[in-house]
N, C-alpha and C. Protein backbone atom coordinates (compact mmCIF):
# COMPACT_ATOMS: atom_id res chain seq x y z
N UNK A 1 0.85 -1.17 0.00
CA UNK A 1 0.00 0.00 0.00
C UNK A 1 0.90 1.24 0.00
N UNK A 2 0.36 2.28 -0.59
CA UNK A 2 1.33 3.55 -1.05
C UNK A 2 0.27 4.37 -0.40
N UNK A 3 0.56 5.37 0.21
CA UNK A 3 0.06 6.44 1.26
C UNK A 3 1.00 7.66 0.81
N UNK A 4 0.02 8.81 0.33
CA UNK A 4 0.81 10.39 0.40
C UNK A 4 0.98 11.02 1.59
N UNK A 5 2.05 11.37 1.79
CA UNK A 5 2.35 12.70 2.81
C UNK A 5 1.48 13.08 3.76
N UNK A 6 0.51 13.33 3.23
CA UNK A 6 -0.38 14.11 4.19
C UNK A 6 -1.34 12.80 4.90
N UNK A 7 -1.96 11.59 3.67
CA UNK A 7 -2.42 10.65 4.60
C UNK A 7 -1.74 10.02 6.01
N UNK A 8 -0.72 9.55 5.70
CA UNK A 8 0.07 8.83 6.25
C UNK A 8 0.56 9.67 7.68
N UNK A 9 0.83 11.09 7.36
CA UNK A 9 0.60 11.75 8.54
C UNK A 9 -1.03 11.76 9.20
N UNK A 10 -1.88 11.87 8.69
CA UNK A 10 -3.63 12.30 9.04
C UNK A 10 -3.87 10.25 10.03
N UNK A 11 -3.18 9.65 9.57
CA UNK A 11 -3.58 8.32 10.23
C UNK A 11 -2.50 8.48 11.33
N UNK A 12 -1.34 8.76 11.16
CA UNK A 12 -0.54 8.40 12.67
C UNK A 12 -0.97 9.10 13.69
N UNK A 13 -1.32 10.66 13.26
CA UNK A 13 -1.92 11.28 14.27
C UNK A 13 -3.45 11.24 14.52
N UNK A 14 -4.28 9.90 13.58
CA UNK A 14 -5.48 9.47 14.48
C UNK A 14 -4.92 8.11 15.56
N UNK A 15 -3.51 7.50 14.92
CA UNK A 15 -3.32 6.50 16.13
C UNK A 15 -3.16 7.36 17.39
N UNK A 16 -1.85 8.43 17.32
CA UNK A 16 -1.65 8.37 18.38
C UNK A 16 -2.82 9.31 19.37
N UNK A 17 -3.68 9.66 18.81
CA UNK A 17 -5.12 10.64 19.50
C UNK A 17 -5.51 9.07 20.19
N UNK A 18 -6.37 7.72 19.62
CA UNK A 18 -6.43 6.90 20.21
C UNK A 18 -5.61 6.18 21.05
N UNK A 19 -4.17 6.05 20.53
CA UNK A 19 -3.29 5.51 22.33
C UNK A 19 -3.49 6.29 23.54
N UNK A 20 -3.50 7.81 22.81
CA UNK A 20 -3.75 8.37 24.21
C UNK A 20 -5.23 8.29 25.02
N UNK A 21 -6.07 8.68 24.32
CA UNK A 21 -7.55 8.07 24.78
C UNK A 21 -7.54 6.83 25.50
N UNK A 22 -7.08 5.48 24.93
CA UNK A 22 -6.71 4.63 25.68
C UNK A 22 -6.27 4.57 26.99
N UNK A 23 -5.18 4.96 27.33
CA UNK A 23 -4.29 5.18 27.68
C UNK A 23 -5.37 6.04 29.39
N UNK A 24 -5.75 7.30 29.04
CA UNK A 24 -6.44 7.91 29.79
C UNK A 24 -8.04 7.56 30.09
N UNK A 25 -8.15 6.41 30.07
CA UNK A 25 -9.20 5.52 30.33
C UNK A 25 -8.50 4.30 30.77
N UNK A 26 -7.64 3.77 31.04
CA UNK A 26 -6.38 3.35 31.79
C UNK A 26 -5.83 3.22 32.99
N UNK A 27 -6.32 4.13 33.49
CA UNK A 27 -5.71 5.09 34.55
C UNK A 27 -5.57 3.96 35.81
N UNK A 28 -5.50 2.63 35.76
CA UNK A 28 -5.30 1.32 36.63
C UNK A 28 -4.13 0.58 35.93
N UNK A 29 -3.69 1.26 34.72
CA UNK A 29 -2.47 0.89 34.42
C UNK A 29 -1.40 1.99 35.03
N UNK A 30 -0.57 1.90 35.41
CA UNK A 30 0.58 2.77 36.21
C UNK A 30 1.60 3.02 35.14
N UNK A 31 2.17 3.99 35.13
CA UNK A 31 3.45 4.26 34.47
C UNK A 31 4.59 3.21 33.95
N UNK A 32 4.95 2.59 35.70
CA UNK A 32 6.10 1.59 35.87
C UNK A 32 5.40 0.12 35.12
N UNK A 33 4.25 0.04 34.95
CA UNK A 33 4.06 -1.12 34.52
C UNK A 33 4.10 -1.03 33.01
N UNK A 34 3.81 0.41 32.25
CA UNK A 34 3.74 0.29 30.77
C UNK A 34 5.45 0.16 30.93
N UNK A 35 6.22 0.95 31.60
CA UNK A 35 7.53 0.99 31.36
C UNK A 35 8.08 -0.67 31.63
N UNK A 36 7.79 -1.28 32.38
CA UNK A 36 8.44 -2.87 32.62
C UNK A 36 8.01 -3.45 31.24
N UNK A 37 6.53 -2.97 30.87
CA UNK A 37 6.29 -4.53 29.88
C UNK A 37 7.05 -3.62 28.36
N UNK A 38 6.61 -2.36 28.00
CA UNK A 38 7.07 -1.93 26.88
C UNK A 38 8.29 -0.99 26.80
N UNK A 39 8.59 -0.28 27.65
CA UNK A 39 9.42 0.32 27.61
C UNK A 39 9.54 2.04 27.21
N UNK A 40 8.13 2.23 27.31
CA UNK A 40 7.96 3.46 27.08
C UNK A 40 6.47 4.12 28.36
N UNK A 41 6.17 5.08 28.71
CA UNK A 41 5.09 5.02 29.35
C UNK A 41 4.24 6.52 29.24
N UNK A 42 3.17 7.22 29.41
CA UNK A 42 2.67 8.42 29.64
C UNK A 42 3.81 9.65 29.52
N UNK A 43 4.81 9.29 30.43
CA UNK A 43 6.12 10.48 30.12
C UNK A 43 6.65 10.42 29.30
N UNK A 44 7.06 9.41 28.89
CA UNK A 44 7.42 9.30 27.58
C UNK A 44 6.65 10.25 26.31
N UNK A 45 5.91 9.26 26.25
CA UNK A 45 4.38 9.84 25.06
C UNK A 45 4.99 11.78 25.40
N UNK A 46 4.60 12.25 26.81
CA UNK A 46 5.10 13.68 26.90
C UNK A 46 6.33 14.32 26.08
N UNK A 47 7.59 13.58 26.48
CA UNK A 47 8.39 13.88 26.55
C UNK A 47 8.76 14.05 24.95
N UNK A 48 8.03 12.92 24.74
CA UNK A 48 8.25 13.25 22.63
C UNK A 48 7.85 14.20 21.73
N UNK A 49 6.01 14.05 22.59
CA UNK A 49 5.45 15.04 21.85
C UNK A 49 6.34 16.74 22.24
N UNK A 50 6.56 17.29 23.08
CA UNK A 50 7.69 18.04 23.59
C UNK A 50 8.72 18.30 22.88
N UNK A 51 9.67 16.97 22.75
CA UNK A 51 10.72 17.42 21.72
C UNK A 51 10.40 17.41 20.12
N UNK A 52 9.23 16.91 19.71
CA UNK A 52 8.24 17.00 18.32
C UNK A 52 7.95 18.72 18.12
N UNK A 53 7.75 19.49 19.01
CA UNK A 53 6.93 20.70 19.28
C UNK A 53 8.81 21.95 19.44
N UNK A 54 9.35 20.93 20.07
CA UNK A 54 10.86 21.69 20.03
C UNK A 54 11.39 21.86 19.09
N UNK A 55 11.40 20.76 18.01
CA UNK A 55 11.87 20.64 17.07
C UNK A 55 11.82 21.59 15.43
N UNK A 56 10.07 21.57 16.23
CA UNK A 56 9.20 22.67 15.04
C UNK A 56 9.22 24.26 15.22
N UNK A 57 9.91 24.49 16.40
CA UNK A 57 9.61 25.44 17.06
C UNK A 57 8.68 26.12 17.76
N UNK A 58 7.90 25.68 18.23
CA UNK A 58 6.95 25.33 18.62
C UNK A 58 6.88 25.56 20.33
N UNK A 59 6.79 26.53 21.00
CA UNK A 59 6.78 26.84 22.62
C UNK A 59 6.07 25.58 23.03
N UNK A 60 6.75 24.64 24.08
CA UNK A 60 5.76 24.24 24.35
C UNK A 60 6.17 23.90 26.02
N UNK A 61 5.76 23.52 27.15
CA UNK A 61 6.89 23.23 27.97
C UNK A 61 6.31 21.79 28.65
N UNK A 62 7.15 21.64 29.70
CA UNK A 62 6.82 19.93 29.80
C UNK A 62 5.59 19.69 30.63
N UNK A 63 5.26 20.65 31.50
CA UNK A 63 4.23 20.79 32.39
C UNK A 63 2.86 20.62 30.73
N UNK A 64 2.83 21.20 29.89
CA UNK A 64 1.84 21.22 28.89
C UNK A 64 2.12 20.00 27.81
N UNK A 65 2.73 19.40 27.33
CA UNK A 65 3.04 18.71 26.82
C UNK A 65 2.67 17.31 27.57
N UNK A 66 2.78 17.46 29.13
CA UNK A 66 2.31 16.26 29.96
C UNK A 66 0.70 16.49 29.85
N UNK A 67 0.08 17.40 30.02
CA UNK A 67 -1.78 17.97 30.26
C UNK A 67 -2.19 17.25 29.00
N UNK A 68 -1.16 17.69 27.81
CA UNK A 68 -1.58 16.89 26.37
C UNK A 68 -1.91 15.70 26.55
N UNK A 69 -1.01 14.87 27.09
CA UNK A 69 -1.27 13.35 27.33
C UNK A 69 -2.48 12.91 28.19
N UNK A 70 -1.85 13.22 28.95
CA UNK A 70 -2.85 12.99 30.15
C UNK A 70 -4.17 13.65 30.13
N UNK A 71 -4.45 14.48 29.93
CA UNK A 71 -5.48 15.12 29.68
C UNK A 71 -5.60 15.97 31.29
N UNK A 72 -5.32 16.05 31.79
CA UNK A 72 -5.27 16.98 33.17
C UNK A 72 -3.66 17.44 33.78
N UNK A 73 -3.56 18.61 34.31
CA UNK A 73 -2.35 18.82 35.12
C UNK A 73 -1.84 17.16 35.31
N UNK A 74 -0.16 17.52 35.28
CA UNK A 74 0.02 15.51 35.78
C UNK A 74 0.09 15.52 37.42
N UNK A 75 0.31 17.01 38.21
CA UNK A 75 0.30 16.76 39.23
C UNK A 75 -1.17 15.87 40.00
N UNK A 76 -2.53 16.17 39.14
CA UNK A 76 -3.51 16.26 39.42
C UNK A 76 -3.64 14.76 39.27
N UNK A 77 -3.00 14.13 37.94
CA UNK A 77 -3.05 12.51 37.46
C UNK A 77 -2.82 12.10 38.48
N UNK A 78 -1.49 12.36 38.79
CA UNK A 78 -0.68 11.52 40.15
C UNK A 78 -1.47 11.35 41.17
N UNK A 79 -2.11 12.52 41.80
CA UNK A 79 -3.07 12.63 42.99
C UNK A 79 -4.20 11.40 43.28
N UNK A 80 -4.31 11.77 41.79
CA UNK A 80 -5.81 11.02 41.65
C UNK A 80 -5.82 8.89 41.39
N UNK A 81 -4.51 9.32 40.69
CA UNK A 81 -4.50 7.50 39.82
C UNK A 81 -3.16 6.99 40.68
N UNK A 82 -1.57 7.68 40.71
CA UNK A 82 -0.73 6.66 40.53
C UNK A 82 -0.63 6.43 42.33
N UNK A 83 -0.26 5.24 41.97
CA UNK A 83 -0.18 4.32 43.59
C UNK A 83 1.89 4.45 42.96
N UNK A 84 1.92 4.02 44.85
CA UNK A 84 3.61 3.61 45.08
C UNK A 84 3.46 2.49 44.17
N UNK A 85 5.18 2.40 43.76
CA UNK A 85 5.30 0.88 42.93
C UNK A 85 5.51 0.34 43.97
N UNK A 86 5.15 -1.68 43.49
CA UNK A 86 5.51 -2.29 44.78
C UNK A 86 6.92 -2.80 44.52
N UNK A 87 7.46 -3.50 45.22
CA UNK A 87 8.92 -3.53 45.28
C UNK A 87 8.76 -4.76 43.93
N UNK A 88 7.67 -5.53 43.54
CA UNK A 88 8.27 -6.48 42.70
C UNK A 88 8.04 -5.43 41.11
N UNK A 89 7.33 -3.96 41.27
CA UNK A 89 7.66 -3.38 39.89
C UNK A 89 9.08 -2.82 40.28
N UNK A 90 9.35 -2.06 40.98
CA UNK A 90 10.33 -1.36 41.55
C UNK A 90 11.66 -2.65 40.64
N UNK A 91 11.75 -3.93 41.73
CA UNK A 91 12.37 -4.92 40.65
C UNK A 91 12.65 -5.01 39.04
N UNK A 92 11.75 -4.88 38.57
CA UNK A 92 11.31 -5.14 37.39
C UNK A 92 12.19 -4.14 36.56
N UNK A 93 11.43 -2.83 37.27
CA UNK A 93 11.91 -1.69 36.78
C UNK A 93 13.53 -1.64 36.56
N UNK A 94 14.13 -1.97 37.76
CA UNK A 94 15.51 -1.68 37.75
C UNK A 94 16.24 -2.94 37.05
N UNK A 95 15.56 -3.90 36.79
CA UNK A 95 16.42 -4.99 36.18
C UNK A 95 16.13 -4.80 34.40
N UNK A 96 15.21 -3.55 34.13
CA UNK A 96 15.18 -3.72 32.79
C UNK A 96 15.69 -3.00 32.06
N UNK A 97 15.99 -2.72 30.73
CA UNK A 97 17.07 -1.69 30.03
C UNK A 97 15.75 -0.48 29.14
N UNK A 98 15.63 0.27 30.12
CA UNK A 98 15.11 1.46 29.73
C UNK A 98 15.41 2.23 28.84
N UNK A 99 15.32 2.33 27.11
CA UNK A 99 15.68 3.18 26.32
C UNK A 99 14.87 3.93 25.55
N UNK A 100 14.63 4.89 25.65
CA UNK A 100 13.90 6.07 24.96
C UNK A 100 13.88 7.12 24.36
């Protein structure tokens, strides 16, 4: 299949509108656990769209770039959704090779 420019952009950015939707209907999945099984997690997703927006020039800063994802302040996410990791993610976490 052959896709122009503009499709091929118009579909990645309907995937990634749905990961994040996903994602923020989720909110019993934790950070450390997308990060153990895949290797990427919510900050991530931030942290890209961020340097995507840096890249273009594009003001954007990380506090807003996280609201993007998440859909609320992340201080507010945290409050509301993320629990302590338990020591067997904590494990997990540190025995795995985090690259992003």
């Amino acid at each position: 299949m052959t896709l122009d420019e503009r499709t091929r952009t118009e579909l990645e950015a309907a995937v990634l509108r749905r990961l994040v939707e996903h994602l923020r209907g989720r909110t019993d999945v934790q950070n450390i656990d997308l990060m153990n099984l895949a290797g990427f997690c919510r900050n991530c997703l931030s942290n890209w769209m961020k340097d995507a927006a840096d890249a273009k020039g594009i003001a954007m800063s990380k506090d807003e770039s996280r609201e993007a994802i998440y859909g609320m302040p992340y201080e507010t996410w945290k409050a509301k959704y993320q629990n302590e990791a338990t020591p067997e993610q904590r494990a997990a976490f540190d025995k795995g090779q985090h690259r992003h």
